[in-house]
ModelCIF file with pLDDT and N, C-alpha, C, O atoms, coordinates in Angstrom:
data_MODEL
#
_entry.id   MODEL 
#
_entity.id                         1 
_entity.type                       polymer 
_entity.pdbx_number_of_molecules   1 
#
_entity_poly.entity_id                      1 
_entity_poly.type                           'polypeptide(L)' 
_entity_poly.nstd_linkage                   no 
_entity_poly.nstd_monomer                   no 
_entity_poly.pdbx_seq_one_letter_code       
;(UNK)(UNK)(UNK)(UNK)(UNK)(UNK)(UNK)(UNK)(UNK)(UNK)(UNK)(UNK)(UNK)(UNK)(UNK)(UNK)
(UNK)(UNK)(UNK)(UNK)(UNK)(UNK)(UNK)(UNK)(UNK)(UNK)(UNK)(UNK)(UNK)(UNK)(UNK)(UNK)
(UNK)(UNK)(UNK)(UNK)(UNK)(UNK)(UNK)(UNK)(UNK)(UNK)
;
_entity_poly.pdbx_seq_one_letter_code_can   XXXXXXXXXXXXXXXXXXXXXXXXXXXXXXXXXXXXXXXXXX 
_entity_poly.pdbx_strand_id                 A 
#
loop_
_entity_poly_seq.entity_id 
_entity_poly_seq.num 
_entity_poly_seq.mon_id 
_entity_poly_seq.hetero 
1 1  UNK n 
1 2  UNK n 
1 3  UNK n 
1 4  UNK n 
1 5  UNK n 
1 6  UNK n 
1 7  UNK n 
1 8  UNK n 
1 9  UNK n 
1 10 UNK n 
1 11 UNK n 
1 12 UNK n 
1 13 UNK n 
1 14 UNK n 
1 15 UNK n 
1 16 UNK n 
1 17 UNK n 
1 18 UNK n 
1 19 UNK n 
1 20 UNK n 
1 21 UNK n 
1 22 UNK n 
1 23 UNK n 
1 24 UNK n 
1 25 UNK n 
1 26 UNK n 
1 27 UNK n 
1 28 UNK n 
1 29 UNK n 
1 30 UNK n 
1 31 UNK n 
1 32 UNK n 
1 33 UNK n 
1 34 UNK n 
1 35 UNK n 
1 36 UNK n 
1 37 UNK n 
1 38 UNK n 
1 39 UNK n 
1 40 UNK n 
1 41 UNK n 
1 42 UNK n 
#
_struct_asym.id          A 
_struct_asym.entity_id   1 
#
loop_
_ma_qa_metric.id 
_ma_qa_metric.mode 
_ma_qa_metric.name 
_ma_qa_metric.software_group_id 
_ma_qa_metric.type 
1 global pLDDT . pLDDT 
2 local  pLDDT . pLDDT 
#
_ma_qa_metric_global.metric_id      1 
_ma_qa_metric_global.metric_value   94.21 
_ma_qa_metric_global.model_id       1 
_ma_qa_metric_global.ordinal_id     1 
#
loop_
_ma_qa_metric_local.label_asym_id 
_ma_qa_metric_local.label_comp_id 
_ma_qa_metric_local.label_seq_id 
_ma_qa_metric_local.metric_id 
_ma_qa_metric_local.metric_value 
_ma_qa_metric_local.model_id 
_ma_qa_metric_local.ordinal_id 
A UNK 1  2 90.00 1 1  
A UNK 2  2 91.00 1 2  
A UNK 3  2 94.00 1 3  
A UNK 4  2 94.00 1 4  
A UNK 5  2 94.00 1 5  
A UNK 6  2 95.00 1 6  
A UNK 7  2 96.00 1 7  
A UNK 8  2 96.00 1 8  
A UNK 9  2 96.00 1 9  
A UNK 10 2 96.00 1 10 
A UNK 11 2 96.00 1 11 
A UNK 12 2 96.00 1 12 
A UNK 13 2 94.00 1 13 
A UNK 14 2 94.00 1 14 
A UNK 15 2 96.00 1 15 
A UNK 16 2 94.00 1 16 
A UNK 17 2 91.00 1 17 
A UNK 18 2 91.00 1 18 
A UNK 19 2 95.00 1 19 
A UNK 20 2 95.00 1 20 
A UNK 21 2 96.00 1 21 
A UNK 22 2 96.00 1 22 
A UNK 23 2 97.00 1 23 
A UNK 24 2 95.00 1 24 
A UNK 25 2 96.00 1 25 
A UNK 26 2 97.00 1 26 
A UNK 27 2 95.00 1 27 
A UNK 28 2 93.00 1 28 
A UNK 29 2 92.00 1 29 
A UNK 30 2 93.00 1 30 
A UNK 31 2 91.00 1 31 
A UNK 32 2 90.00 1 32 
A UNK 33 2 91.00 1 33 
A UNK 34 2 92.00 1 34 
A UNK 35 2 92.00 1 35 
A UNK 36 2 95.00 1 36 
A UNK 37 2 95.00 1 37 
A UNK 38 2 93.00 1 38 
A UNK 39 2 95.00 1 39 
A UNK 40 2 96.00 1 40 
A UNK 41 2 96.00 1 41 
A UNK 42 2 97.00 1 42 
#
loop_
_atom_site.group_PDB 
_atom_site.id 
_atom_site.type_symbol 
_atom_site.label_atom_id 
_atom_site.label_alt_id 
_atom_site.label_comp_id 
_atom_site.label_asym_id 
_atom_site.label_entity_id 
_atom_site.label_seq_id 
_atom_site.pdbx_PDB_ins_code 
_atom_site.Cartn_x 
_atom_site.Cartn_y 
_atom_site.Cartn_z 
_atom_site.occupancy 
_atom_site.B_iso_or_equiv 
_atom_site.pdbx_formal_charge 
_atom_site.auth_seq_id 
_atom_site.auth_comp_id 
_atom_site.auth_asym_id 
_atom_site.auth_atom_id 
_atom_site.pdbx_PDB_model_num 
ATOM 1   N N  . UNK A 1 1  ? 0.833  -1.209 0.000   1.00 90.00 ? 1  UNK A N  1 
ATOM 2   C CA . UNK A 1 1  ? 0.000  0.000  0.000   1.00 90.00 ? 1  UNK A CA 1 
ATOM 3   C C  . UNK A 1 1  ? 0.864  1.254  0.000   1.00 90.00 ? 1  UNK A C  1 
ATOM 4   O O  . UNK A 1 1  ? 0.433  2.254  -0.575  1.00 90.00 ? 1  UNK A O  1 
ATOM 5   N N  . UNK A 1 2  ? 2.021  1.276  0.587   1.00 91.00 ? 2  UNK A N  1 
ATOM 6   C CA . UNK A 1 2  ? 3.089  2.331  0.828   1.00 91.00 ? 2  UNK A CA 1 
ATOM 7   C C  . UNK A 1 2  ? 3.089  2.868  -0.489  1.00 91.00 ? 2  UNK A C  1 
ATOM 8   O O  . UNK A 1 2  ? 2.481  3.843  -0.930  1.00 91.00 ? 2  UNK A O  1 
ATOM 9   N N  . UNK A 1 3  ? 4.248  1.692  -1.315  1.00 94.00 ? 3  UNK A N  1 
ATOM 10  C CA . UNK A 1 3  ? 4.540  1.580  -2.254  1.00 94.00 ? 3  UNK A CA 1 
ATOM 11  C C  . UNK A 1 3  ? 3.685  2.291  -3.297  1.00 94.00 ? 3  UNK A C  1 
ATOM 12  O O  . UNK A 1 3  ? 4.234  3.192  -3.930  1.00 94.00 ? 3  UNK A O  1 
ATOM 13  N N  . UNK A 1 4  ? 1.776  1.856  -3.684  1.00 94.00 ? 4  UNK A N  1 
ATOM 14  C CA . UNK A 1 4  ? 1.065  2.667  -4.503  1.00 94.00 ? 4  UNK A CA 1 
ATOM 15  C C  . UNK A 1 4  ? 0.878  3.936  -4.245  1.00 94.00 ? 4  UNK A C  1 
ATOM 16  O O  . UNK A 1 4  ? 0.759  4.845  -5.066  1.00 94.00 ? 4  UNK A O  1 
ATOM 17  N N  . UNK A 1 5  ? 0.847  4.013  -2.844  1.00 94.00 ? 5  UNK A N  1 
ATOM 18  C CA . UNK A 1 5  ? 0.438  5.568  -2.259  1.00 94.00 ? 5  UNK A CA 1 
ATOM 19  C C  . UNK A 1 5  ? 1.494  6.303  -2.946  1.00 94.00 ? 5  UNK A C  1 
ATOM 20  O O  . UNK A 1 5  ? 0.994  7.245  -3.562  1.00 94.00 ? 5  UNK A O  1 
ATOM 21  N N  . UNK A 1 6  ? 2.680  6.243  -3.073  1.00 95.00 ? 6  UNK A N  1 
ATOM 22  C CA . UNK A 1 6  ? 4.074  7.089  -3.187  1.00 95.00 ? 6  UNK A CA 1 
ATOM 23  C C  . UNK A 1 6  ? 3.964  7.141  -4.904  1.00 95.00 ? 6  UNK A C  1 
ATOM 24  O O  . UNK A 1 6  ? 4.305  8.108  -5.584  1.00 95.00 ? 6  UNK A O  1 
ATOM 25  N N  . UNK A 1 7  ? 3.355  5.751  -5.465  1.00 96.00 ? 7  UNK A N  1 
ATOM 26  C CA . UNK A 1 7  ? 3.695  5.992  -6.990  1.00 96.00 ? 7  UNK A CA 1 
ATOM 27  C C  . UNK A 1 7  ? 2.034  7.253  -7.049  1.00 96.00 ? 7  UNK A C  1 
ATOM 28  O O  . UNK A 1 7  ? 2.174  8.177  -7.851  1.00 96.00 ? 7  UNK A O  1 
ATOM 29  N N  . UNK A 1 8  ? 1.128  7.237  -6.530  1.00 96.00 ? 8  UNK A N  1 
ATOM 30  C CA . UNK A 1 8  ? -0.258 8.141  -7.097  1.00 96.00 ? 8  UNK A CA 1 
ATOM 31  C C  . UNK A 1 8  ? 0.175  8.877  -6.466  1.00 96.00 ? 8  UNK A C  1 
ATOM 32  O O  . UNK A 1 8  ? 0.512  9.573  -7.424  1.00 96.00 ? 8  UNK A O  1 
ATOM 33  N N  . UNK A 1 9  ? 0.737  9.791  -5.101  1.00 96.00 ? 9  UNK A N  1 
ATOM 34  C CA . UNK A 1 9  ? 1.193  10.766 -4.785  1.00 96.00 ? 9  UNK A CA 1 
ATOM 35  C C  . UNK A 1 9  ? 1.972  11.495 -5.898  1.00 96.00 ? 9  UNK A C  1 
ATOM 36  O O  . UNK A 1 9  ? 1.795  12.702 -6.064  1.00 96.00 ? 9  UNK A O  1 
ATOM 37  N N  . UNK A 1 10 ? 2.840  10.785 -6.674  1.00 96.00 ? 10 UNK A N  1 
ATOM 38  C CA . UNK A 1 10 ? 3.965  11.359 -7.253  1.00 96.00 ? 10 UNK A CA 1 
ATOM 39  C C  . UNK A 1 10 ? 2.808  11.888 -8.806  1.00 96.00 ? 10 UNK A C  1 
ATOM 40  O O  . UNK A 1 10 ? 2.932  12.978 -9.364  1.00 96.00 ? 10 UNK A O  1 
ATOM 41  N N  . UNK A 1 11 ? 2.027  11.083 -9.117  1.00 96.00 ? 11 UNK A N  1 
ATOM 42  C CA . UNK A 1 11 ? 1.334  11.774 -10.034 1.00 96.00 ? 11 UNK A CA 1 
ATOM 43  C C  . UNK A 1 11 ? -0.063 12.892 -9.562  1.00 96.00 ? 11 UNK A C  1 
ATOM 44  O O  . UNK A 1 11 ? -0.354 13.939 -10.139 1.00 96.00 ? 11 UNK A O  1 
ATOM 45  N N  . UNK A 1 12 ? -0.600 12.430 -8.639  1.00 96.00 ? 12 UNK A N  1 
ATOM 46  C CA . UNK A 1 12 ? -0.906 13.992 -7.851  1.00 96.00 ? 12 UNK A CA 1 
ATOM 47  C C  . UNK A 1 12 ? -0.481 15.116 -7.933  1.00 96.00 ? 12 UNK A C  1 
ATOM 48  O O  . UNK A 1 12 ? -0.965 16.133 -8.429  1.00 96.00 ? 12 UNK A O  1 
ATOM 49  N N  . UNK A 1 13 ? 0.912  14.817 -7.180  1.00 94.00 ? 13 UNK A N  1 
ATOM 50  C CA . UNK A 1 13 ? 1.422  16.096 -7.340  1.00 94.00 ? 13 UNK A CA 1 
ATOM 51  C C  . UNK A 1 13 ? 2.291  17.238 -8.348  1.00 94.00 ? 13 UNK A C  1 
ATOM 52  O O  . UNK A 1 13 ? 2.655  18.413 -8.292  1.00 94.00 ? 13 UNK A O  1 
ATOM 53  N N  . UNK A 1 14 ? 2.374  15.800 -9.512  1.00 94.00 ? 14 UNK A N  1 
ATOM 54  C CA . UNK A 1 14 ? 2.713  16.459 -10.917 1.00 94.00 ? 14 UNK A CA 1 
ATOM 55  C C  . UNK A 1 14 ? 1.461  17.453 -11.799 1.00 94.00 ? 14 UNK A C  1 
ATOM 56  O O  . UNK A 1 14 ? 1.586  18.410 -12.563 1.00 94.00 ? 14 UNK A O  1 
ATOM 57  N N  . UNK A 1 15 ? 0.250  16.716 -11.283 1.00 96.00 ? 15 UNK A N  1 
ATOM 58  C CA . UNK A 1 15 ? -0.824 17.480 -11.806 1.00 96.00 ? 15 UNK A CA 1 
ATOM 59  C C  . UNK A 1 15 ? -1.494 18.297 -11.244 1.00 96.00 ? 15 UNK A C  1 
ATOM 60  O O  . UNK A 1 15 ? -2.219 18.797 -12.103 1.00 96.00 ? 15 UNK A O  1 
ATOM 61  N N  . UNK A 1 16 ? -1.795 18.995 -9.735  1.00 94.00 ? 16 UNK A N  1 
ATOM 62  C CA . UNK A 1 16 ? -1.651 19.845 -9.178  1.00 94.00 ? 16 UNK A CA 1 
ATOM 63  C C  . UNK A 1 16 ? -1.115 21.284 -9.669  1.00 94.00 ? 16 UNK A C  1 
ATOM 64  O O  . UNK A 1 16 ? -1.777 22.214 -10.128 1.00 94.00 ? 16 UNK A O  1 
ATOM 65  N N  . UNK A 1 17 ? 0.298  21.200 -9.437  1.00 91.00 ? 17 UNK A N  1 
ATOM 66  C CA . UNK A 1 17 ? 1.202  22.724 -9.462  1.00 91.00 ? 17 UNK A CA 1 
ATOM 67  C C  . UNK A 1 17 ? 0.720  23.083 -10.997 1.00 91.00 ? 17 UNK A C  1 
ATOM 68  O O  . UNK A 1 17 ? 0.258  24.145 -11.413 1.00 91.00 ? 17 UNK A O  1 
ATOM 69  N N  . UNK A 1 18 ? 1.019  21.647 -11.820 1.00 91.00 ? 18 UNK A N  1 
ATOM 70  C CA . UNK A 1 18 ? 1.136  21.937 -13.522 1.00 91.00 ? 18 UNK A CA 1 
ATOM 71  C C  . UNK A 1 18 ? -0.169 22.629 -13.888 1.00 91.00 ? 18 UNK A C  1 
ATOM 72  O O  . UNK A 1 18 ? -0.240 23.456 -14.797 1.00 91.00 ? 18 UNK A O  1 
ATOM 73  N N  . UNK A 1 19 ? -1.295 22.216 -13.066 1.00 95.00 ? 19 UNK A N  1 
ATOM 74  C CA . UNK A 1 19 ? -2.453 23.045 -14.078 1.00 95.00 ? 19 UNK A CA 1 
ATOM 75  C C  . UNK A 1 19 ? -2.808 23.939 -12.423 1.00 95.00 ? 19 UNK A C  1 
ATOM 76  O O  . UNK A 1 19 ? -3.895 23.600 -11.955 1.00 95.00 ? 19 UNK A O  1 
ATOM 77  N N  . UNK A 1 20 ? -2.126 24.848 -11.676 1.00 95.00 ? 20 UNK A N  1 
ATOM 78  C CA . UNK A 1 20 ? -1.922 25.673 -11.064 1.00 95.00 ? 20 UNK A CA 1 
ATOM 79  C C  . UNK A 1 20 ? -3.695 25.598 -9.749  1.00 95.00 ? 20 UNK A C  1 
ATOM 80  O O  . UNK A 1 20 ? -4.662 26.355 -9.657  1.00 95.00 ? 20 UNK A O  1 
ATOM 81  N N  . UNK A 1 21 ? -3.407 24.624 -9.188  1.00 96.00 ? 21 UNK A N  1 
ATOM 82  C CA . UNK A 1 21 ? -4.821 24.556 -8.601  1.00 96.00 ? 21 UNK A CA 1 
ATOM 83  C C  . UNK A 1 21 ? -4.685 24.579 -7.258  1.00 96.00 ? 21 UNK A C  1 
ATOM 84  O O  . UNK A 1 21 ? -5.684 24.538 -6.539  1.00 96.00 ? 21 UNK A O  1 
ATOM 85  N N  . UNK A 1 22 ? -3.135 24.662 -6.631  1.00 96.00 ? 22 UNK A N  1 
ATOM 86  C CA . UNK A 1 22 ? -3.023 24.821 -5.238  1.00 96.00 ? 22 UNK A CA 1 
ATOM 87  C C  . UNK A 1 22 ? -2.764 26.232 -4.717  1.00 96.00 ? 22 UNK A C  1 
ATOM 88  O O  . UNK A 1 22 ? -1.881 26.888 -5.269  1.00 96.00 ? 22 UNK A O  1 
ATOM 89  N N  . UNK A 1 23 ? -3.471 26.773 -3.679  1.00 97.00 ? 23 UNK A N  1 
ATOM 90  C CA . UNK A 1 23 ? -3.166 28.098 -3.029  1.00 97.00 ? 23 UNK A CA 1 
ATOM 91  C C  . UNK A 1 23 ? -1.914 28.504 -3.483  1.00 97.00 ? 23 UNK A C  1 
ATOM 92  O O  . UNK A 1 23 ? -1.128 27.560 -3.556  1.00 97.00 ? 23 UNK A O  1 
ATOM 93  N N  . UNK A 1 24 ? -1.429 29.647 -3.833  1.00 95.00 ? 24 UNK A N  1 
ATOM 94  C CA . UNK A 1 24 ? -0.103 30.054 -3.768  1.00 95.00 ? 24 UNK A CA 1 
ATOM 95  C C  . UNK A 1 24 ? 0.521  30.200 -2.647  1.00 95.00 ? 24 UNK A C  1 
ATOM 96  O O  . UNK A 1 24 ? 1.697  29.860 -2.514  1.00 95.00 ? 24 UNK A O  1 
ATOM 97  N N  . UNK A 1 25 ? -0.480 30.941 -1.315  1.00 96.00 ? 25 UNK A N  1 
ATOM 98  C CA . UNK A 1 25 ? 0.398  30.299 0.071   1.00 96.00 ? 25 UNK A CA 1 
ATOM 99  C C  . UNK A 1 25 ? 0.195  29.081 1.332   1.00 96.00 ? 25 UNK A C  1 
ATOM 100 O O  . UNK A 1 25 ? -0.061 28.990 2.533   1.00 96.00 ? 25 UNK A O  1 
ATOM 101 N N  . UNK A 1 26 ? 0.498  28.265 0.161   1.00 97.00 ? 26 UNK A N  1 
ATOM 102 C CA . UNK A 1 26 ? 0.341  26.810 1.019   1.00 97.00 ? 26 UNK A CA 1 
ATOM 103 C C  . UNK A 1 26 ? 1.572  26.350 0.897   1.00 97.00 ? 26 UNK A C  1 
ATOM 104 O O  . UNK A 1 26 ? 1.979  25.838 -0.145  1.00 97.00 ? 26 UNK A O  1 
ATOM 105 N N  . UNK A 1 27 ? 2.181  26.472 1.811   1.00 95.00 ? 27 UNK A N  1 
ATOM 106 C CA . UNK A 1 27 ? 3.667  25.410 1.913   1.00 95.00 ? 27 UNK A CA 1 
ATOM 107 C C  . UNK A 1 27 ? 3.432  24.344 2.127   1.00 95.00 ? 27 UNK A C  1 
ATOM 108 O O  . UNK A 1 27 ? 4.217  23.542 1.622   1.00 95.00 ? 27 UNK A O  1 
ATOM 109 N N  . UNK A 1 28 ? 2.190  23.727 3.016   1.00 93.00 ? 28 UNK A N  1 
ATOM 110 C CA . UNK A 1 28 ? 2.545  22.263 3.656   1.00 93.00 ? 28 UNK A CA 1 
ATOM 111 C C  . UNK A 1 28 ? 2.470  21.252 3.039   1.00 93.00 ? 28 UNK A C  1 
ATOM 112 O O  . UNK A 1 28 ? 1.451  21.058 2.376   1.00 93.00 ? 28 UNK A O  1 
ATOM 113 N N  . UNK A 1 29 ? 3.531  20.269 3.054   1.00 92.00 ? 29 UNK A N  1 
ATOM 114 C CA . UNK A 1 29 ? 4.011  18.939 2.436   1.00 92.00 ? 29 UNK A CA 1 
ATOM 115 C C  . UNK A 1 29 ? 3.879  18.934 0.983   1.00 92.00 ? 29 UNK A C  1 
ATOM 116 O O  . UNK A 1 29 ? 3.187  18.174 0.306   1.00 92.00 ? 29 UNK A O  1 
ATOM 117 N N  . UNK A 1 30 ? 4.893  20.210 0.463   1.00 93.00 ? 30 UNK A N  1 
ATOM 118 C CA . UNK A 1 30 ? 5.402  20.784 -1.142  1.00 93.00 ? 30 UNK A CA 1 
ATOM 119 C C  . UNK A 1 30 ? 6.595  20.544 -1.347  1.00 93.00 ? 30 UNK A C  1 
ATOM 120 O O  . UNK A 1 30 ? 7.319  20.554 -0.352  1.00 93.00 ? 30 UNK A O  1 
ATOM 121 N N  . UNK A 1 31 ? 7.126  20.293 -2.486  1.00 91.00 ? 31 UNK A N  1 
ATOM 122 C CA . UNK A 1 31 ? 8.625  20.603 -2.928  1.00 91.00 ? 31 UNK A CA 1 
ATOM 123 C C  . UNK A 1 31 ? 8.430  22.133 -3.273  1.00 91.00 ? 31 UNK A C  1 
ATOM 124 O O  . UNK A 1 31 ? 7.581  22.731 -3.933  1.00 91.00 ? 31 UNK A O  1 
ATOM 125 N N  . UNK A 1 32 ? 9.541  22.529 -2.572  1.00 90.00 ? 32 UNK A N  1 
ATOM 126 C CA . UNK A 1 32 ? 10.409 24.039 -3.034  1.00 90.00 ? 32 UNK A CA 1 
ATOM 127 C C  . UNK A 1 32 ? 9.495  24.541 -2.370  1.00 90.00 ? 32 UNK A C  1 
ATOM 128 O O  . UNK A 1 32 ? 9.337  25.552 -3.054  1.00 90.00 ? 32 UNK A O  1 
ATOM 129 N N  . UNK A 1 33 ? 8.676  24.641 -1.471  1.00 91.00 ? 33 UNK A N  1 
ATOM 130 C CA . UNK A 1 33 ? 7.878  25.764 -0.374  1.00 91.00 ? 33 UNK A CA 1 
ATOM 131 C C  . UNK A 1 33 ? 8.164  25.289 1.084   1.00 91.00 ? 33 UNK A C  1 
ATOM 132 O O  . UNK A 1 33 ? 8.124  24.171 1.597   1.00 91.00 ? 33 UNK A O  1 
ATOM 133 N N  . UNK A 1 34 ? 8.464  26.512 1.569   1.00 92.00 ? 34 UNK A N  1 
ATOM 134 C CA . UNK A 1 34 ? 9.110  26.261 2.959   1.00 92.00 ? 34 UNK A CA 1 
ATOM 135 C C  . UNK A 1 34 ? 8.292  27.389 3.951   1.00 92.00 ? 34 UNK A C  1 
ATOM 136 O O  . UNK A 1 34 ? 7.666  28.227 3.302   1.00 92.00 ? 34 UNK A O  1 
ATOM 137 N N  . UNK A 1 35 ? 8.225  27.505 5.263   1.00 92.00 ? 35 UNK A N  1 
ATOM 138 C CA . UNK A 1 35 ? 7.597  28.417 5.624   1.00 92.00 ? 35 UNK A CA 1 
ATOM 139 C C  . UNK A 1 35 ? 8.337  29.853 6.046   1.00 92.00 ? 35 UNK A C  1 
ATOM 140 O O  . UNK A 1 35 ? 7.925  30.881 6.584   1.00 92.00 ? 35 UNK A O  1 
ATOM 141 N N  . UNK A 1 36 ? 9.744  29.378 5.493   1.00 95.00 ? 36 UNK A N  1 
ATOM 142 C CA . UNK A 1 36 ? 10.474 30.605 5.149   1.00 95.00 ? 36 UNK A CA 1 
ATOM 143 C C  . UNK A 1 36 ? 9.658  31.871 4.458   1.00 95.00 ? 36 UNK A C  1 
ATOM 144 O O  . UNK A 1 36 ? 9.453  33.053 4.733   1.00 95.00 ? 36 UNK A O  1 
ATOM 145 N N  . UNK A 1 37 ? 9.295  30.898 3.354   1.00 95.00 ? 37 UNK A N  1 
ATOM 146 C CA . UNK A 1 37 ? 8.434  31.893 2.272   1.00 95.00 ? 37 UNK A CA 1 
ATOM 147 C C  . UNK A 1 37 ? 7.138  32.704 2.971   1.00 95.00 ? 37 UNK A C  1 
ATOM 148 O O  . UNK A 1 37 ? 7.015  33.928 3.017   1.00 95.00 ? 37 UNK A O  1 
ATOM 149 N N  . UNK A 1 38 ? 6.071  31.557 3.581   1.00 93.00 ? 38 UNK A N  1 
ATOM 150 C CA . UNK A 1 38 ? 5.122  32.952 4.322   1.00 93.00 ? 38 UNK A CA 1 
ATOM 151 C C  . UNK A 1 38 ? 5.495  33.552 5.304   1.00 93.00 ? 38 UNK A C  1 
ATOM 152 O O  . UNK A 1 38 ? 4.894  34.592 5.569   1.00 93.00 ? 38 UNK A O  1 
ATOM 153 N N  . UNK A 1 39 ? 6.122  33.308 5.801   1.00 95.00 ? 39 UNK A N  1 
ATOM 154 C CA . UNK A 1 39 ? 6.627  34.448 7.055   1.00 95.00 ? 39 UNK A CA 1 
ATOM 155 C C  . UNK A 1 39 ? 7.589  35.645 6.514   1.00 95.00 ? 39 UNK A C  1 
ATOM 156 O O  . UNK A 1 39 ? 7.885  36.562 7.281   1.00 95.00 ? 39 UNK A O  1 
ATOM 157 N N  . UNK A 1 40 ? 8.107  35.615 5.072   1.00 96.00 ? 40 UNK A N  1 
ATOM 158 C CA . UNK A 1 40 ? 8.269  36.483 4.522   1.00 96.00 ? 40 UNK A CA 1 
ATOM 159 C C  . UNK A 1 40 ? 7.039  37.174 4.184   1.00 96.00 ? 40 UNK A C  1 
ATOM 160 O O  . UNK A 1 40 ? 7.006  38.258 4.767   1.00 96.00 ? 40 UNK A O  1 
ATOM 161 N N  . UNK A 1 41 ? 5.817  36.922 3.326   1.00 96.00 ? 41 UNK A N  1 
ATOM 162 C CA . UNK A 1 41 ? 4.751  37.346 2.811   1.00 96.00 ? 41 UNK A CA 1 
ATOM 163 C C  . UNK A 1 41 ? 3.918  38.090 4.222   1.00 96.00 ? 41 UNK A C  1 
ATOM 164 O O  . UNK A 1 41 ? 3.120  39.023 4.136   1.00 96.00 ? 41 UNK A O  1 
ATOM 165 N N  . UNK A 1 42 ? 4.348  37.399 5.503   1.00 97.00 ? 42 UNK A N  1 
ATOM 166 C CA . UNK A 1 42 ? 3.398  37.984 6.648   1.00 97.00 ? 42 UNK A CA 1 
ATOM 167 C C  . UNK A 1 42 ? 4.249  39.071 6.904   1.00 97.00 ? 42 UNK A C  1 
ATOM 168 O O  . UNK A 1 42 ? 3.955  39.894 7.770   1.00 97.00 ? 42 UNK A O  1 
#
């Protein structure tokens, strides 16, 4: 079950960012967003 979760996660999250459907300030559990970034924006 690990194993499928990680392979449909990985296409989740290719199709997500690509057709732009997640908050712009949502860092949590992203590549390349850190909460560096909103605590800059706050």
């Amino acid at each position: 079950s690990k194993v499928l979760e990680k392979i449909v996660a990985e296409k989740l999250l290719a199709h997500l960012p690509t057709n732009d459907l997640l908050y712009n300030f949502q860092v949590g559990f992203l590549p390349n967003r850190t909460t560096e970034q909103n605590l800059i924006q706050i």
